[in-house]
Protein backbone atom coordinates (compact mmCIF):
# COMPACT_ATOMS: atom_id res chain seq x y z
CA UNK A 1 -11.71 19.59 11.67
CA UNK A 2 -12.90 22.20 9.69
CA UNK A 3 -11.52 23.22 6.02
CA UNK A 4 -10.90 26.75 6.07
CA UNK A 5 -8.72 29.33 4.06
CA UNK A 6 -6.26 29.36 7.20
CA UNK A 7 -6.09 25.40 7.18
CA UNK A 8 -2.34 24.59 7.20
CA UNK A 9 -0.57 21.76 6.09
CA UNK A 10 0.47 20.46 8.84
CA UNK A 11 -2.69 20.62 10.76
CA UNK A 12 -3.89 18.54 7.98
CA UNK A 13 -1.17 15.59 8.21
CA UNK A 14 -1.46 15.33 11.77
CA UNK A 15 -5.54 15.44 11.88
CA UNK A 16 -4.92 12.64 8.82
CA UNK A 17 -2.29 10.73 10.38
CA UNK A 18 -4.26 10.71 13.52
CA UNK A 19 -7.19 9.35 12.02
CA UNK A 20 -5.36 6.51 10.47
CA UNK A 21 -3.79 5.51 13.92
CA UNK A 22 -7.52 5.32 15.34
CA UNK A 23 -8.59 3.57 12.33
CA UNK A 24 -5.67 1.05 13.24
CA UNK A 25 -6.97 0.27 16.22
CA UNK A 26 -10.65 -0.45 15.00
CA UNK A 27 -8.95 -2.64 11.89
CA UNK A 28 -6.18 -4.47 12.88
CA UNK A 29 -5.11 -4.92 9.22
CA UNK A 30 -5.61 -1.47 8.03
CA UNK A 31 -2.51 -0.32 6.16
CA UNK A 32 -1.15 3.19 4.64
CA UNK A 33 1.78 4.72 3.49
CA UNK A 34 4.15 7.88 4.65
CA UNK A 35 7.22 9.43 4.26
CA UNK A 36 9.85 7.22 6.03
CA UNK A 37 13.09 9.97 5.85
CA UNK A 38 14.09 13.75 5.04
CA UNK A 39 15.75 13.60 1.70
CA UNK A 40 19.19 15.95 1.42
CA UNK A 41 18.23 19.49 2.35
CA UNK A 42 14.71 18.43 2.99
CA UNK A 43 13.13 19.13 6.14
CA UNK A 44 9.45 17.67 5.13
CA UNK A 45 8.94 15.46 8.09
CA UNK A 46 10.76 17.43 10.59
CA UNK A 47 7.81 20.28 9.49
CA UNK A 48 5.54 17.52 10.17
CA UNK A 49 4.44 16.48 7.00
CA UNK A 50 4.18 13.17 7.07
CA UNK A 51 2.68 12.44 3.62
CA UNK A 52 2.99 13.09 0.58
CA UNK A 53 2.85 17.07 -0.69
CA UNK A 54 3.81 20.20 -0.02
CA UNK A 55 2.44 23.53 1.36
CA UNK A 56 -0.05 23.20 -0.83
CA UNK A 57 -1.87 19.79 -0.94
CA UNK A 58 -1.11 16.14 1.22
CA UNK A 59 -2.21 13.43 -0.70
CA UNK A 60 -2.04 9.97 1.22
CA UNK A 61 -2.06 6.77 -0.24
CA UNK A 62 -3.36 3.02 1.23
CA UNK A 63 -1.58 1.23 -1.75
CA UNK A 64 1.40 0.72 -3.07
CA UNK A 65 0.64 1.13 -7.03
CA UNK A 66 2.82 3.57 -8.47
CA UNK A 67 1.19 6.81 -10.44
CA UNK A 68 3.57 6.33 -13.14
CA UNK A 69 3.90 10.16 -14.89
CA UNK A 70 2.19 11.71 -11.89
CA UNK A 71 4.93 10.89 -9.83
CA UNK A 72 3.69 9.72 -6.96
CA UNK A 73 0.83 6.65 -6.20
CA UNK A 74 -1.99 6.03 -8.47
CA UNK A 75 -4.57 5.94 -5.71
CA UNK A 76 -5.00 8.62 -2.92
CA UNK A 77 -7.07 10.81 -0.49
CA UNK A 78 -6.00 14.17 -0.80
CA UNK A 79 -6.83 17.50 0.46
CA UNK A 80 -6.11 20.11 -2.39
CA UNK A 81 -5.76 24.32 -2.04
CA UNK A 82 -4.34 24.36 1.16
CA UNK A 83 -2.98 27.93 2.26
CA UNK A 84 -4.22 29.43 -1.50
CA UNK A 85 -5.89 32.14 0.86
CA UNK A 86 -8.42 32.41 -1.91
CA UNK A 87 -10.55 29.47 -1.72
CA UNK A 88 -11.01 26.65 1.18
CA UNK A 89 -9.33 23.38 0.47
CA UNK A 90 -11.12 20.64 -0.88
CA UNK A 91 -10.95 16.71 0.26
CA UNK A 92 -11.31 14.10 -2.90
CA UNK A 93 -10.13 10.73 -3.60
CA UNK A 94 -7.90 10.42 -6.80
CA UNK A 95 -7.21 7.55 -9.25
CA UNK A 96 -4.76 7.92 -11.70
CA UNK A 97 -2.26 6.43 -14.15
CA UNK A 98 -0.89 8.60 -16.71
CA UNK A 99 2.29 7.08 -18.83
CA UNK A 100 1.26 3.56 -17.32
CA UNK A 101 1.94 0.40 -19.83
CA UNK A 102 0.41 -2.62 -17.80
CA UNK A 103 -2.86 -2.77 -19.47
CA UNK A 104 -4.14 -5.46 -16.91
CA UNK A 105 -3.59 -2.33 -14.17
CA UNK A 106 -5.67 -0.12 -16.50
CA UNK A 107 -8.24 -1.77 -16.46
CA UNK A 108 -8.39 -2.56 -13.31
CA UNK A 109 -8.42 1.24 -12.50
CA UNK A 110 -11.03 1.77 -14.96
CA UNK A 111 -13.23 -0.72 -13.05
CA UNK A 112 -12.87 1.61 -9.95
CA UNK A 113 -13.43 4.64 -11.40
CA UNK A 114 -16.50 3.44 -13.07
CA UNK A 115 -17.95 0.98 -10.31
CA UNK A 116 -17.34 4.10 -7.36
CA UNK A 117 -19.77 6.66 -8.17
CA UNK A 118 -18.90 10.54 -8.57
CA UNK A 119 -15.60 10.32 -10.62
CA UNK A 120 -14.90 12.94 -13.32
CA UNK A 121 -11.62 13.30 -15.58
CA UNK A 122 -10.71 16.15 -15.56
CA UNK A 123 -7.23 15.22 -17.72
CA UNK A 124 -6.73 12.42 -19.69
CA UNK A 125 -6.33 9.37 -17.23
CA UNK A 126 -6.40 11.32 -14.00
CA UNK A 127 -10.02 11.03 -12.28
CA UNK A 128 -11.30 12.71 -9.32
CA UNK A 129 -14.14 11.95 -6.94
CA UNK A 130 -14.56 15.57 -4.51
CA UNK A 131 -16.30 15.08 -1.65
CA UNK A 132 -18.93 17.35 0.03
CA UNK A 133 -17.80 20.66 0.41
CA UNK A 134 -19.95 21.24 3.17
CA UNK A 135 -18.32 18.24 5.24
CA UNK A 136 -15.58 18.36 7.62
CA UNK A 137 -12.27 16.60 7.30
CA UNK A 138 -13.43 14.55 9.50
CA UNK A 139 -16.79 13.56 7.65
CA UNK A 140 -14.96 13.32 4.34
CA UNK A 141 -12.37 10.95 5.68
CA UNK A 142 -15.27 9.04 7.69
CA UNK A 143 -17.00 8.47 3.99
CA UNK A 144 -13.50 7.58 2.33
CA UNK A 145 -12.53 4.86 4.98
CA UNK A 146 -16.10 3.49 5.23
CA UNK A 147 -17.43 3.18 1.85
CA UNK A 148 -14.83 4.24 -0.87
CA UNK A 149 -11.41 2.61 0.67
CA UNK A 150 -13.19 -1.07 0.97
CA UNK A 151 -14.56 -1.20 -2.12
CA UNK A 152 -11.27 0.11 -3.48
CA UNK A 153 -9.75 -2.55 -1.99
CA UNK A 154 -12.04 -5.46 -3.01
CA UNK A 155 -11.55 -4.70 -6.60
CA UNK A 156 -7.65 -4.47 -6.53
CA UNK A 157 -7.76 -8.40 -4.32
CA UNK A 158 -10.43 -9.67 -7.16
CA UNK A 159 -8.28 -8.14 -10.07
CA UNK A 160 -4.91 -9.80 -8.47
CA UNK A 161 -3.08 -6.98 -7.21
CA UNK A 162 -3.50 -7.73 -3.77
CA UNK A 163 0.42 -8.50 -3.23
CA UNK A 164 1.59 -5.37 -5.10
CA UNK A 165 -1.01 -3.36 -3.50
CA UNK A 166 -1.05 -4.27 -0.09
CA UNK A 167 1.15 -2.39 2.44
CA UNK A 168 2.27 -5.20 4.60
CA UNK A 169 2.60 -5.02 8.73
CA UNK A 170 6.65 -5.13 8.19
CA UNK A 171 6.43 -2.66 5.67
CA UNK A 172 3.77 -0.24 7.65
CA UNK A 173 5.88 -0.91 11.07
CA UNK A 174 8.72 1.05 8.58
CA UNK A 175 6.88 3.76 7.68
CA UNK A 176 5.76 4.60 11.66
CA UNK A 177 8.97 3.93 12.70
CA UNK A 178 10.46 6.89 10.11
CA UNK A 179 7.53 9.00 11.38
CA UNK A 180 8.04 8.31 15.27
CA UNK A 181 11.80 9.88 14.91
CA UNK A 182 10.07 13.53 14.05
CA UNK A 183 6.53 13.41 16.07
CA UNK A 184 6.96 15.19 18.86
CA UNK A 185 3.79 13.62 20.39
CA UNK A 186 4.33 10.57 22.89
CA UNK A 187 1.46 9.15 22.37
CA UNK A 188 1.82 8.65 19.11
CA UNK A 189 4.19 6.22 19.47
CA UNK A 190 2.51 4.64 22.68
CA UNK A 191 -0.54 4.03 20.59
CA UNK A 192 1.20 1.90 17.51
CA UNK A 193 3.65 0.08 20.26
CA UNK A 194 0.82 -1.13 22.03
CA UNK A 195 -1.13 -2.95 18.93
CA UNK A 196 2.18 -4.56 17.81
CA UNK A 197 2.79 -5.75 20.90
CA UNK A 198 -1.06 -6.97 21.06
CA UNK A 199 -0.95 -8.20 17.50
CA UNK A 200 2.43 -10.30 18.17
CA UNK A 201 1.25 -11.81 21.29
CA UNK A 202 -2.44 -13.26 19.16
CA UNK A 203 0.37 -14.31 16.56
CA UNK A 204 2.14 -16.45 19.19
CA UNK A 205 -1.32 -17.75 20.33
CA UNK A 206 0.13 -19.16 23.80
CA UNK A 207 -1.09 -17.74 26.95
CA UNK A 208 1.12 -19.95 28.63
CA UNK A 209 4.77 -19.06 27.31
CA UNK A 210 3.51 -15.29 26.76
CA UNK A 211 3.24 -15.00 30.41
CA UNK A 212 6.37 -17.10 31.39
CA UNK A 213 8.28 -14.67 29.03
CA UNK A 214 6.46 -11.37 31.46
CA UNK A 215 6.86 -13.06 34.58
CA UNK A 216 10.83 -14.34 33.85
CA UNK A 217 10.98 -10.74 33.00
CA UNK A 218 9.37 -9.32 36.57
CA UNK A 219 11.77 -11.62 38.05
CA UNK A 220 14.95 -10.14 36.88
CA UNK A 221 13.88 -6.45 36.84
CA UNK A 222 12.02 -6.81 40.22
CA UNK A 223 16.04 -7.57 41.00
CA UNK A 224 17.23 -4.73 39.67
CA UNK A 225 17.94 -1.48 41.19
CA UNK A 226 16.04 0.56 38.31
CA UNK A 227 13.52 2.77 37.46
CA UNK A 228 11.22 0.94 35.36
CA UNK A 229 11.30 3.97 32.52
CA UNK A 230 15.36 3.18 32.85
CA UNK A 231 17.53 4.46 29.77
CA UNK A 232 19.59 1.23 30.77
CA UNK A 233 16.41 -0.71 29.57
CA UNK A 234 15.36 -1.70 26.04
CA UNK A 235 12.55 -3.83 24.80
CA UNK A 236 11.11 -4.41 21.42
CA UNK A 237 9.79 -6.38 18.74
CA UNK A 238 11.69 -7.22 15.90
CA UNK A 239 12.16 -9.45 12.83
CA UNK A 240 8.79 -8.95 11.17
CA UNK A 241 7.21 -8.73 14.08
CA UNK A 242 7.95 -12.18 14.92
CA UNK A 243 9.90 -11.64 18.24
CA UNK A 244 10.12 -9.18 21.73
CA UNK A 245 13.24 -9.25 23.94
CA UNK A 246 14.32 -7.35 27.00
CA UNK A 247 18.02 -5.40 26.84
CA UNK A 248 19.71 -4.59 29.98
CA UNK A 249 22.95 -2.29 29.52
CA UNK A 250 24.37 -3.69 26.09
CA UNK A 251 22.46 -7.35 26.30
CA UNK A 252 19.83 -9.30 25.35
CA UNK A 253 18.62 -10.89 28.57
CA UNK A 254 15.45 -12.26 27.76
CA UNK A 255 13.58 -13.37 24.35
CA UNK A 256 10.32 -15.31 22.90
CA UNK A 257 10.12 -15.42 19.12
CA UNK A 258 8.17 -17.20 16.78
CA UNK A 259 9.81 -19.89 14.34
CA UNK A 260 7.50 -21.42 11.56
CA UNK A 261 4.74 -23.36 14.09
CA UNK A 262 7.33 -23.30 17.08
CA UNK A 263 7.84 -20.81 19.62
CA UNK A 264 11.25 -20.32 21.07
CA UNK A 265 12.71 -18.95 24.10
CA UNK A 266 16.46 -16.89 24.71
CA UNK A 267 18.26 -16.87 27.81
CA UNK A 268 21.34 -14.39 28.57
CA UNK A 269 23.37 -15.59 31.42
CA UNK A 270 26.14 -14.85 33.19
CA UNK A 271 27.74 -18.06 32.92
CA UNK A 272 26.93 -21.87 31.49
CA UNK A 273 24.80 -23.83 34.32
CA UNK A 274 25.79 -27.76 33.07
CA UNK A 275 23.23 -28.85 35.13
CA UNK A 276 20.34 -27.24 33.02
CA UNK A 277 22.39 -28.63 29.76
CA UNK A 278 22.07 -32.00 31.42
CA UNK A 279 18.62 -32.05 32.63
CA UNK A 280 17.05 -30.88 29.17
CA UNK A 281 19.70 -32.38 26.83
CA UNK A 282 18.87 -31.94 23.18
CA UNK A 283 16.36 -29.55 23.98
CA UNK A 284 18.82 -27.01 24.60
CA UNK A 285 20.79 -25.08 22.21
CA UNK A 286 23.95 -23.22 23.66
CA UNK A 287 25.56 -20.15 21.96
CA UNK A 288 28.64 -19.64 24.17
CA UNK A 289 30.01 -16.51 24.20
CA UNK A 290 33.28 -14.67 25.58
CA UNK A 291 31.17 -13.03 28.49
CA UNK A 292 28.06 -14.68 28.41
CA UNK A 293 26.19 -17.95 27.20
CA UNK A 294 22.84 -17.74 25.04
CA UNK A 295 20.81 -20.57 25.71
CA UNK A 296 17.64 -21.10 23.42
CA UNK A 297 15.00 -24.32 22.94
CA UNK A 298 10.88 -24.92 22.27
CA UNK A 299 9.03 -22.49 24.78
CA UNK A 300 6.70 -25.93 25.54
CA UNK A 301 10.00 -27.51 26.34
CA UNK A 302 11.86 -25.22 28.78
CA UNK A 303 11.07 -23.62 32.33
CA UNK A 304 11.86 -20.13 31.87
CA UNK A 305 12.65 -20.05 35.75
CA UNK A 306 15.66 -22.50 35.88
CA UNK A 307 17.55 -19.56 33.98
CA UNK A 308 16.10 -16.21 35.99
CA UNK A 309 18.94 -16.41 38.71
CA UNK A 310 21.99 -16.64 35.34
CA UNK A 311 19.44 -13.90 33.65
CA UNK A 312 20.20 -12.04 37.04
CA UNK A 313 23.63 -12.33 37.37
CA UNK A 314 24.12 -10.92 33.79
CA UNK A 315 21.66 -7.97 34.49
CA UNK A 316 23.07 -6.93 37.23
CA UNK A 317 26.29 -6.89 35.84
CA UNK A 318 25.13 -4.61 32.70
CA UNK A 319 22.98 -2.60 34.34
CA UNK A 320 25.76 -0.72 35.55
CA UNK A 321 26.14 0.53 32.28
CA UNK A 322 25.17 4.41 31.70
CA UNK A 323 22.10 3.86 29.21
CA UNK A 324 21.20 0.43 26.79
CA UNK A 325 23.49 1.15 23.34
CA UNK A 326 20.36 -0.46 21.68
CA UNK A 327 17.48 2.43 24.01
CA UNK A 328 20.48 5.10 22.28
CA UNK A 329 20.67 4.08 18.93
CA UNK A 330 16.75 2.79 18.02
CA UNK A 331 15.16 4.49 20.65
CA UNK A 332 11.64 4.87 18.60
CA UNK A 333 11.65 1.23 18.36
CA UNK A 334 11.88 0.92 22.24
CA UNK A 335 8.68 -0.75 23.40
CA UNK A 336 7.98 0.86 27.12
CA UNK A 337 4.47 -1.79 27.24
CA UNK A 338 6.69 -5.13 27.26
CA UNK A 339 8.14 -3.74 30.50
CA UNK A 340 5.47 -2.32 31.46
CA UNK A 341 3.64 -6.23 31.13
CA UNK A 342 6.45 -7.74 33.04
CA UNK A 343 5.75 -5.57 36.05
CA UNK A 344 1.92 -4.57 36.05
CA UNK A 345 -0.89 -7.07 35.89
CA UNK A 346 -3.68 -5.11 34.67
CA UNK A 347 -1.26 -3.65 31.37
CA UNK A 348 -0.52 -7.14 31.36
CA UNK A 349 -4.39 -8.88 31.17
CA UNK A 350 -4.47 -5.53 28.15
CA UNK A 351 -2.10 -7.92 25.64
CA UNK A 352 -3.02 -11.53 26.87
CA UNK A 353 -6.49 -13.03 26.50
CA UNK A 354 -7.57 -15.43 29.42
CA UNK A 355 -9.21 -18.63 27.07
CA UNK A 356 -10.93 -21.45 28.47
CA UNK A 357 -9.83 -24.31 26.73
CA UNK A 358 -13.27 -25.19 26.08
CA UNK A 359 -13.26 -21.43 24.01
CA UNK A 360 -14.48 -22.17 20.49
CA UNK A 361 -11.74 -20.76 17.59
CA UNK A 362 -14.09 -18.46 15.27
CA UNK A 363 -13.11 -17.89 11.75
CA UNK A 364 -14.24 -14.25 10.01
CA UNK A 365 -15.36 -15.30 6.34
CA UNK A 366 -15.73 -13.00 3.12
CA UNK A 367 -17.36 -14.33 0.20
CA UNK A 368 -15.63 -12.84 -2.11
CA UNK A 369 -15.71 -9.12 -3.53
CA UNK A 370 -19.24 -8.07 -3.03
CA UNK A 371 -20.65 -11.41 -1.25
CA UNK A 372 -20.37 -12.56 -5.11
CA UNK A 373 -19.84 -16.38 -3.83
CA UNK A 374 -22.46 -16.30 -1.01
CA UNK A 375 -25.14 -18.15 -2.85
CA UNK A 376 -23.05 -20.57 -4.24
CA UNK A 377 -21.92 -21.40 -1.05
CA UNK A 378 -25.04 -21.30 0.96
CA UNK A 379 -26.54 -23.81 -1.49
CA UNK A 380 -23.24 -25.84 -1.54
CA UNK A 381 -23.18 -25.90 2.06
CA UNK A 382 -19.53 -24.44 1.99
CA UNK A 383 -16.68 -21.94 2.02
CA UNK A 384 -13.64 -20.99 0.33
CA UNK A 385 -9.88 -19.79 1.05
CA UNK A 386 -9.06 -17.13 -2.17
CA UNK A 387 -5.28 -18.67 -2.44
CA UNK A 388 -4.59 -18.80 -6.14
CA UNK A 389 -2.10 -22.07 -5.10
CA UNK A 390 -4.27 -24.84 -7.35
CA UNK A 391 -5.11 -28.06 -6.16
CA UNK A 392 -4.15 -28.30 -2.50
CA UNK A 393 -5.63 -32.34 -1.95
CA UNK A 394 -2.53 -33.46 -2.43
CA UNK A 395 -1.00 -31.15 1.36
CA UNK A 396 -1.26 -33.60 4.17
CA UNK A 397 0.00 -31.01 6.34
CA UNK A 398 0.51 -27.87 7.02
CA UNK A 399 3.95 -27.63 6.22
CA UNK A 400 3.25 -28.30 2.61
CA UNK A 401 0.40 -26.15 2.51
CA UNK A 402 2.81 -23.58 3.47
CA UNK A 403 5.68 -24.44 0.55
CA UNK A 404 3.46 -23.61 -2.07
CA UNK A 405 1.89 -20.28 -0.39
CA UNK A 406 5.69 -19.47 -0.30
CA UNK A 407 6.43 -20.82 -3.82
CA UNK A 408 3.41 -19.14 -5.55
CA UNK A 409 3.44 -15.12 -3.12
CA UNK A 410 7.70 -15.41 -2.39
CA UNK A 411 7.00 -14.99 1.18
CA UNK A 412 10.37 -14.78 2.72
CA UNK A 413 8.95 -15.90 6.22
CA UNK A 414 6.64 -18.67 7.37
CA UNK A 415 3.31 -18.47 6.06
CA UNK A 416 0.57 -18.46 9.41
């Protein structure tokens, strides 16, 4: 995309946001932020601006750290003079803390400024690094997410800011979610459904109960009398990412979430089968309900097909419901690929990753900002985990290892 004097705003979110959804794809743990709602009398995100700004500029931030006095984040990409008529807009990357009092966060910002090359000041504690005016959008951004944003990055994990920094996959499953309510584009959301449902299923690391949750699911909609694109459907993934279910009508048929180091399956059915409670005993956990009975244990533990025909018999019986109450109310969070993996074996081989159980697990290592540890390790013959958690000889296990990841980062979920 070209910067031009007729460059709108909102051609330059959606090129942006755009980008950033690719870049998702090629870095599973690339993070940014957005607008998440339409303030009173605002109308922002319904116009499609889905960062930061105005008519005028977007500026669109990968970290949390607030600006202070600038009102807004202290690090950003942003595109400047849009729709001035007078000039063409101009791309740069911004760093800037006016009013800030944390003096360990000033410096830390000075170290960027001064360790990226082509920043000037042109106010007091505001710094700007314009890229190539000659470049497209495209090139600029290109430059930003392949040189400047990494390095950017490195320095805020080696300072310590890493957890206030950070946008989290919770917190950046928020921010699309308040975006997918306004984009008109279907694809949009068809493109970040698809790597949460990919990421969850590598979380849950079981080929085996991943594909006994798709096939239960074939089972009871193969039963059904429904188009697969149903508004009487409804799946997602919920709670931090750490579980997908299938709605029919108003419930829950089918679920597989993750609990700590154990993965658990759900079971809706239509009525309580004693027999099941008898042959798996403790194993099973019943929820009994006025209509219904929720049955959950240890995916490694339980035969998801000893409860398709009560999944069934509740289905059925909900499906002749107008539309899912849960496809009606969060209908951006509805997940069209966990259906679509129940019922079609090449989507399906897209999320789950045949292994041989002879594959050998590979580990990704970074030595620290800049390789700085790679000699030290090459002639120690070792490597390092950058968890500021002490002495760790003392963890036997990884429960314990866990505690004080929780203790020392206030995780409010199970470490993995």
């Amino acid at each position: 995309m070209k910067l031009t004097k007729e460059t709108t705003a909102e051609e330059v979110n959606e090129f942006i946001l755009t980008k950033f959804l690719h870049q998702r794809q090629e870095q599973e743990d690339f993070t940014f932020l957005t607008r998440t709602n339409d303030k009173v009398g605002s109308r922002r995100l319904s116009n499609g601006w889905w960062f930061h700004g105005n008519h005028n500029y977007v500026f669109t931030s990968l970290f949390k750290l607030s600006g202070h006095n600038s009102m807004s984040r202290s690090i950003g990409f942003m595109v400047g003079d849009i729709d001035r008529q007078i000039r063409v807009p101009k791309a740069e990357l911004l760093v800037m803390w006016p009013g800030e009092p944390d003096e360990a966060k000033i410096q830390c910002y000075k170290r960027i400024v001064s360790e990226i090359e082509g920043f000037e000041e042109p106010q007091p504690d505001r710094f700007s690094k314009r890229y190539d005016p000659a470049w497209t959008l495209e090139q600029a951004l290109d430059y930003f997410l392949s040189k400047d944003h990494p390095r950017i990055k490195a320095i805020l994990s080696d300072e310590g800011f890493a957890q206030e920094a950070f946008v989290s996959e919770t917190e950046m499953e928020q921010y699309l979610s308040g975006v997918a309510q306004f984009r008109e584009d279907e694809a949009f959301s068809k493109t970040s459904h698809h790597q949460n449902l990919r990421k969850l299923i590598r979380t849950m690391d079981d080929e085996v109960a991943v594909n006994a949750f798709f096939d239960s699911g074939a089972a009871v909609l193969n039963q059904l009398d429904l188009e697969f694109n149903s508004p009487k459907l409804y799946a997602a993934i919920r709670g931090g990412k750490e579980r997908m279910h299938i709605t029919v009508g108003g419930r829950y048929i089918l679920m597989l979430e993750r609990k700590g180091d154990k993965l658990m399956f759900g079971f809706h059915v239509a009525n309580r089968l004693p027999e099941l409670e008898k042959k798996y005993g403790k194993k099973l956990i019943l929820d009994k309900g006025k209509h219904a009975a929720w049955y959950k244990g240890q995916a490694s533990a339980l035969n998801p097909v000893d409860f398709e025909q009560g999944m069934m018999q509740l289905a059925k019986k909900e499906s002749k419901a107008t539309a899912s109450q849960y496809r009606t109310i969060y209908g951006h969070l509805h997940n069209q690929w966990i259906i679509d993996a129940c019922t079609n074996p090449e989507i399906r081989a897209e999320f789950v990753e045949k292994k041989s159980p002879n594959t050998p697990r590979i580990w990704r290592i970074a030595a620290g900002a800049n390789q700085q540890f790679w000699s030290m390790w090459s002639s120690e013959e070792m490597v390092g985990i950058g968890w500021d958690v002490g002495d760790l000889s003392d963890c036997r296990s990884k429960e314990l290892i866990g505690s004080k990841l929780k203790e020392r980062y206030g995780y409010d979920s199970e470490p993995t």
